[in-house]
N, C-alpha and C. Protein backbone atom coordinates (compact mmCIF):
# COMPACT_ATOMS: atom_id res chain seq x y z
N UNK A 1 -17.06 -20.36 22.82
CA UNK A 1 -16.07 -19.54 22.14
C UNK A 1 -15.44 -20.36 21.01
N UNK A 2 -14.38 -21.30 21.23
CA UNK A 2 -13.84 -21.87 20.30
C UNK A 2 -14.59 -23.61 20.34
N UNK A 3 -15.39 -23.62 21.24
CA UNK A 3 -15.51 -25.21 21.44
C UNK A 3 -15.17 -25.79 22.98
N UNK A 4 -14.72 -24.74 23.30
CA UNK A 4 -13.40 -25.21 24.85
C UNK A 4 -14.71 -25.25 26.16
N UNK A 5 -15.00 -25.78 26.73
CA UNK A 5 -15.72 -25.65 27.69
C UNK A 5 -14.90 -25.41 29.30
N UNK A 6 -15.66 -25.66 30.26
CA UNK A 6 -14.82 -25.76 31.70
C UNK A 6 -14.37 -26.46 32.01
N UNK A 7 -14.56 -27.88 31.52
CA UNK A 7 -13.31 -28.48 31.92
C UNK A 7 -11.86 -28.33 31.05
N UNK A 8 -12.58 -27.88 30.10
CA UNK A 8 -10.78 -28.23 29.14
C UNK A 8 -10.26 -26.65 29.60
N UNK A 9 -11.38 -26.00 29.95
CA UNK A 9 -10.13 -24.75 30.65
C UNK A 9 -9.17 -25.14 31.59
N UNK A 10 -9.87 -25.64 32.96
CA UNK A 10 -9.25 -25.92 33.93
C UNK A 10 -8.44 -26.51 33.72
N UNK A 11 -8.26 -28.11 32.92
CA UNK A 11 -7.12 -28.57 32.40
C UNK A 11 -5.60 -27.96 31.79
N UNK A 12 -6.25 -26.76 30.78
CA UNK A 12 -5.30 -25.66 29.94
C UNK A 12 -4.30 -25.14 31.29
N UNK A 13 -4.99 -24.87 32.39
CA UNK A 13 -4.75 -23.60 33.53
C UNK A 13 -3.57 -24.65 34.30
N UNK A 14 -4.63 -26.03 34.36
CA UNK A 14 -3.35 -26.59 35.35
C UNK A 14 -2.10 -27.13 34.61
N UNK A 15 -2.07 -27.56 33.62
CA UNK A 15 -0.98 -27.74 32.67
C UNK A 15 -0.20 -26.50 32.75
N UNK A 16 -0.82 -25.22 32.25
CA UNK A 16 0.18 -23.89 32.13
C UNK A 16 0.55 -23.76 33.72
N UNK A 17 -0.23 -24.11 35.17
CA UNK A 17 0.83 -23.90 36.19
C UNK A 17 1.64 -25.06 36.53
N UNK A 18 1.35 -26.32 35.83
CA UNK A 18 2.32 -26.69 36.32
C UNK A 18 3.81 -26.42 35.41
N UNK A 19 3.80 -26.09 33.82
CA UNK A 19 5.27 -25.72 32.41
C UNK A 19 5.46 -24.13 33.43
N UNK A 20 4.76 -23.48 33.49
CA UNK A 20 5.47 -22.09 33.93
C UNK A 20 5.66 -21.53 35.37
N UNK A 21 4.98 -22.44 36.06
CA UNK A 21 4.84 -22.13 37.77
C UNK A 21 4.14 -20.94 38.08
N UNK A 22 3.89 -21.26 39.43
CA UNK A 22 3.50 -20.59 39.98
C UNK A 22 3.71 -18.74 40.29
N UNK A 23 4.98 -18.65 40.04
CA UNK A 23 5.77 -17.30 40.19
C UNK A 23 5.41 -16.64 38.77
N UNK A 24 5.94 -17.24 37.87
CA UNK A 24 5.50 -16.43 36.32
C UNK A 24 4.43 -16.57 35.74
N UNK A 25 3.22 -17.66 36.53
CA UNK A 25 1.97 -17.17 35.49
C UNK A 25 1.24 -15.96 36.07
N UNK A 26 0.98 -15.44 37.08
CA UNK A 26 0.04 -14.18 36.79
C UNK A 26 1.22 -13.19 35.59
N UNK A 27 2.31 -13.22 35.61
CA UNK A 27 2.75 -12.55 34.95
C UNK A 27 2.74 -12.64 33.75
N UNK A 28 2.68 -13.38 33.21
CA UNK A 28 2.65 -13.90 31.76
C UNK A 28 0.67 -13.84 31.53
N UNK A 29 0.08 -14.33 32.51
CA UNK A 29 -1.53 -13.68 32.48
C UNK A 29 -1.86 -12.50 31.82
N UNK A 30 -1.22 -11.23 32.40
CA UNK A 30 -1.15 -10.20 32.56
C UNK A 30 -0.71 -9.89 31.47
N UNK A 31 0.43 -10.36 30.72
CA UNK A 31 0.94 -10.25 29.27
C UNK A 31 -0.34 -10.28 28.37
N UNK A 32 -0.56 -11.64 28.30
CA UNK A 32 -1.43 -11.82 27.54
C UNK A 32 -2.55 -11.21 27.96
N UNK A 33 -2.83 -10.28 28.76
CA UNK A 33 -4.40 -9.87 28.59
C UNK A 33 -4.64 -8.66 28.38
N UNK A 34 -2.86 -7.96 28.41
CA UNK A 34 -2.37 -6.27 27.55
C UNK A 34 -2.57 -6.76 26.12
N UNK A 35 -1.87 -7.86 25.55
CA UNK A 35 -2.16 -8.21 24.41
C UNK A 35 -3.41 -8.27 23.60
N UNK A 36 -4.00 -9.18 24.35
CA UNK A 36 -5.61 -9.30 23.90
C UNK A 36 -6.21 -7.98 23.69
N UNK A 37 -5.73 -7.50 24.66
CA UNK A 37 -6.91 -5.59 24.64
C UNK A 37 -6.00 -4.95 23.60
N UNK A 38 -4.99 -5.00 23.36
CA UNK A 38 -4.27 -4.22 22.53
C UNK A 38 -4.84 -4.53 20.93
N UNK A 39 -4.89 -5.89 20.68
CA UNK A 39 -5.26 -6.48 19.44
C UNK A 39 -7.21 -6.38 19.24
N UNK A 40 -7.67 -6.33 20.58
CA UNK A 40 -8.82 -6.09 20.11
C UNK A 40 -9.10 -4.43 19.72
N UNK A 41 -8.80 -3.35 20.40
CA UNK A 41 -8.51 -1.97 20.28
C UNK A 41 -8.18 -1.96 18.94
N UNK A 42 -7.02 -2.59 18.34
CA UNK A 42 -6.41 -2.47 17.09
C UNK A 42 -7.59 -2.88 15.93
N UNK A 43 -8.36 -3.53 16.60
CA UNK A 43 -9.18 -4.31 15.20
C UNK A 43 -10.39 -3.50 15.17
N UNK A 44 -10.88 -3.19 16.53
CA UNK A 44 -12.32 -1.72 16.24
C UNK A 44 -11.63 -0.64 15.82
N UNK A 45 -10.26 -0.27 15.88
CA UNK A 45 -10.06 1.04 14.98
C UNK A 45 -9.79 0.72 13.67
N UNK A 46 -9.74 -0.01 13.05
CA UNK A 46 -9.35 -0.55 11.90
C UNK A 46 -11.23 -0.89 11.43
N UNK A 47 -11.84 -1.51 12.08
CA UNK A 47 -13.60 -1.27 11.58
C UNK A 47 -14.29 0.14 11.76
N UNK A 48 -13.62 0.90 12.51
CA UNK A 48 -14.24 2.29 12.35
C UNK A 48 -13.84 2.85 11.05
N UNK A 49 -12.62 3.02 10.86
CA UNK A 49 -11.84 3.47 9.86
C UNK A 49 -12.60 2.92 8.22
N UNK A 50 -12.45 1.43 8.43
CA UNK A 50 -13.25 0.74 6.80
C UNK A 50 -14.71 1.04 6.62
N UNK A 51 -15.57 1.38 8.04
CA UNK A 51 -16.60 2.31 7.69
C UNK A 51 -16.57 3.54 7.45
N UNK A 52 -15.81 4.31 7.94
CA UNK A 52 -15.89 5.74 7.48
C UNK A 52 -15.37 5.97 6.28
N UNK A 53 -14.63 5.01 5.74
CA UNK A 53 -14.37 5.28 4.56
C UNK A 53 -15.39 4.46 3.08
N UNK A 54 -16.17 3.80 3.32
CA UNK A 54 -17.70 3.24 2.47
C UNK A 54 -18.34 4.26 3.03
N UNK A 55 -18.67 5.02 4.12
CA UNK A 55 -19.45 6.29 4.09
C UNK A 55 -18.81 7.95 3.32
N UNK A 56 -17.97 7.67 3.11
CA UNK A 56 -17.35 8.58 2.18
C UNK A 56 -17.63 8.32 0.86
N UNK A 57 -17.13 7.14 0.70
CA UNK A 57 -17.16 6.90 -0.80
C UNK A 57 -19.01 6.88 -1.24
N UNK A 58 -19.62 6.14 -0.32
CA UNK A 58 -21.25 6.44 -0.60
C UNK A 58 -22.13 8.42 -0.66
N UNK A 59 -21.06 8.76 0.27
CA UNK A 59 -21.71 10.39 0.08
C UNK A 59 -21.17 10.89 -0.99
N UNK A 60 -19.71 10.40 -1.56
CA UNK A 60 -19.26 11.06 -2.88
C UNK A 60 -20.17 10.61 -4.33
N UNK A 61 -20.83 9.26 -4.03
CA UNK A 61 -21.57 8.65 -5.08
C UNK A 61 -23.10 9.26 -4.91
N UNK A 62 -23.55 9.93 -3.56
CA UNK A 62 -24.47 10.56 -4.11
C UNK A 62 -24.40 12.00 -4.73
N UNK A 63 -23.24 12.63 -4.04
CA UNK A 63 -22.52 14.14 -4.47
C UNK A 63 -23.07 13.70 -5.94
N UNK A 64 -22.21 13.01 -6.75
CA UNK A 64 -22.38 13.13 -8.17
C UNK A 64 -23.26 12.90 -8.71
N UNK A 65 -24.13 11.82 -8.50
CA UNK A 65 -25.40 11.94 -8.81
C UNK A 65 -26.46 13.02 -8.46
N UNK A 66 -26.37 13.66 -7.59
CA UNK A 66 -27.08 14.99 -7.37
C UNK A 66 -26.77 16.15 -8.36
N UNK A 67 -25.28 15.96 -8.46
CA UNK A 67 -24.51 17.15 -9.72
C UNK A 67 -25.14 16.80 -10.87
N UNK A 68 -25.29 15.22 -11.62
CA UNK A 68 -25.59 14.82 -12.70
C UNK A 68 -26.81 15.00 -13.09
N UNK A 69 -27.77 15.21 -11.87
CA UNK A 69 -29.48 15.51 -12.15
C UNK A 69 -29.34 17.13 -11.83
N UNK A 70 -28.65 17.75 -11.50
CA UNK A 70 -28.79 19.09 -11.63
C UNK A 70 -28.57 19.83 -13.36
N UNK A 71 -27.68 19.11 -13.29
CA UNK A 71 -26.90 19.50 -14.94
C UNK A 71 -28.09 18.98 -15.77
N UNK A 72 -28.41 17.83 -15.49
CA UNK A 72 -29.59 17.45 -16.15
C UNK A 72 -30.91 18.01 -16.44
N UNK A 73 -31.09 18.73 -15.72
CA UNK A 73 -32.53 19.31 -15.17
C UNK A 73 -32.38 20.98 -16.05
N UNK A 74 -30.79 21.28 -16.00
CA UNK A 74 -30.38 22.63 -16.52
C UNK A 74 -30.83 22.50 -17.82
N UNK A 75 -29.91 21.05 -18.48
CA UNK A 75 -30.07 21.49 -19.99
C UNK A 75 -31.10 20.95 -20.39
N UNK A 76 -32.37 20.42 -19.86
CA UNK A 76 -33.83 20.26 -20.35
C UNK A 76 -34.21 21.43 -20.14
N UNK A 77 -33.75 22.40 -18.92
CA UNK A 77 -34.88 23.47 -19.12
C UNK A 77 -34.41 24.55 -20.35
N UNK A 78 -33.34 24.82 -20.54
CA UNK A 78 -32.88 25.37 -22.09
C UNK A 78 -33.22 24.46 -23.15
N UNK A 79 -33.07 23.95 -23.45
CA UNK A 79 -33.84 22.66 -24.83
C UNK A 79 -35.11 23.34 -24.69
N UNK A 80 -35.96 23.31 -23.58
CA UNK A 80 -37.42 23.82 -23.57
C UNK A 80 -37.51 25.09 -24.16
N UNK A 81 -37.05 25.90 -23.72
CA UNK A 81 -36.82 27.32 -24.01
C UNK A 81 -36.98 27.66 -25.48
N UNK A 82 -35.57 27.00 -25.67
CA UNK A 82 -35.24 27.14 -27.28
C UNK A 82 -36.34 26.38 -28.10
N UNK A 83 -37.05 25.40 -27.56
CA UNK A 83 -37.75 24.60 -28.75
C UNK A 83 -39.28 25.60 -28.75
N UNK A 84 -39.59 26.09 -27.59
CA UNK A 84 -40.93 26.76 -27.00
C UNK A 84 -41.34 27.84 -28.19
N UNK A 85 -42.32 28.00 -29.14
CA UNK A 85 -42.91 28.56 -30.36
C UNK A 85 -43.28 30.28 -29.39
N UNK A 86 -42.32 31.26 -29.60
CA UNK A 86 -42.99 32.31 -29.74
C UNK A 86 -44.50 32.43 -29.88
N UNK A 87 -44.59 33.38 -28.75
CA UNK A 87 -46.12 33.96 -29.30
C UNK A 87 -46.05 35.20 -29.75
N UNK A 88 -47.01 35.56 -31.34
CA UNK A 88 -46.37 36.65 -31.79
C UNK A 88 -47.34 37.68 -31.35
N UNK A 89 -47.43 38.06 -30.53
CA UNK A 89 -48.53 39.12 -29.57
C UNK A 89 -47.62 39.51 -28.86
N UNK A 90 -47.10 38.45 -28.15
CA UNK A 90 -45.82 38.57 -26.63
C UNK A 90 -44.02 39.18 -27.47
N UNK A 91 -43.91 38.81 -29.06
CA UNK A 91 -43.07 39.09 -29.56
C UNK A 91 -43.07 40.57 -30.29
N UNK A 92 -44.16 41.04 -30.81
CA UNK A 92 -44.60 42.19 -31.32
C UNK A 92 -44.72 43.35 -30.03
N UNK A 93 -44.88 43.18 -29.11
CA UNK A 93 -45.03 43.99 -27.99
C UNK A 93 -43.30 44.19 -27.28
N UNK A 94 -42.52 43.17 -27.38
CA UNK A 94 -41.33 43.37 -27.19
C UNK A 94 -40.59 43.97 -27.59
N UNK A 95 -41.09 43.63 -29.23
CA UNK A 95 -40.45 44.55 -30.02
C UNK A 95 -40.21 46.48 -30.17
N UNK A 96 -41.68 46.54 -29.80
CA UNK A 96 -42.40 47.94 -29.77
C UNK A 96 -41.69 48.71 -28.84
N UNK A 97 -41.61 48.10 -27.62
CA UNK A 97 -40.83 48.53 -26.52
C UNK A 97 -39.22 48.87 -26.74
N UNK A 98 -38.70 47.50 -27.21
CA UNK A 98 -37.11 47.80 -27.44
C UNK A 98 -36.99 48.67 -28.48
N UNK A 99 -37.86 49.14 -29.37
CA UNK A 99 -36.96 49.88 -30.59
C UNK A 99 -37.40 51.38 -29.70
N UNK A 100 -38.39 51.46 -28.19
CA UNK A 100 -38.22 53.15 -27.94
C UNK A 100 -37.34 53.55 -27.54
């Protein structure tokens, strides 16, 4: 974990019973191990949260790029349109029709 192996635990444990005794360390144990779960709880909701929000911001960056190739795709196919040479067979026959 930090470096600490079993003996320097056991050492940590008997030092803390002998400064706090016997009577107040499970209690103070117990403190600290609401603590620990509290602070670890606190830190996976806080990594859920900073992912869901890079998965937002990544679906909004493809949103627009999907909008930008749509729009894109629109005004090539009008440019086509407009640039596309009449055929005057297909234009003369249109004509014939609309003026009945």
């Amino acid at each position: 974990m930090f470096g600490i192996g079993m003996p320097e635990l056991i050492i940590i444990f008997v030092i803390a019973l002998i400064i706090i005794g016997p009577k107040k360390l499970p209690d103070l144990a117990r403190a600290l191990g609401k603590g620990l779960a509290e602070f670890r709880r606190a830190t996976d909701q806080l990594k859920a949260n900073l992912d869901m929000d890079d998965v937002e911001d990544e679906l909004k960056g493809v949103q627009e790029d999907f909008a930008d190739s749509v729009s894109g795709l629109l005004d090539v196919s009008e440019t086509e349109e407009e640039t596309k040479p009449k055929d005057p067979v297909t234009s003369e026959t249109s004509e014939e029709e609309s003026s009945r």
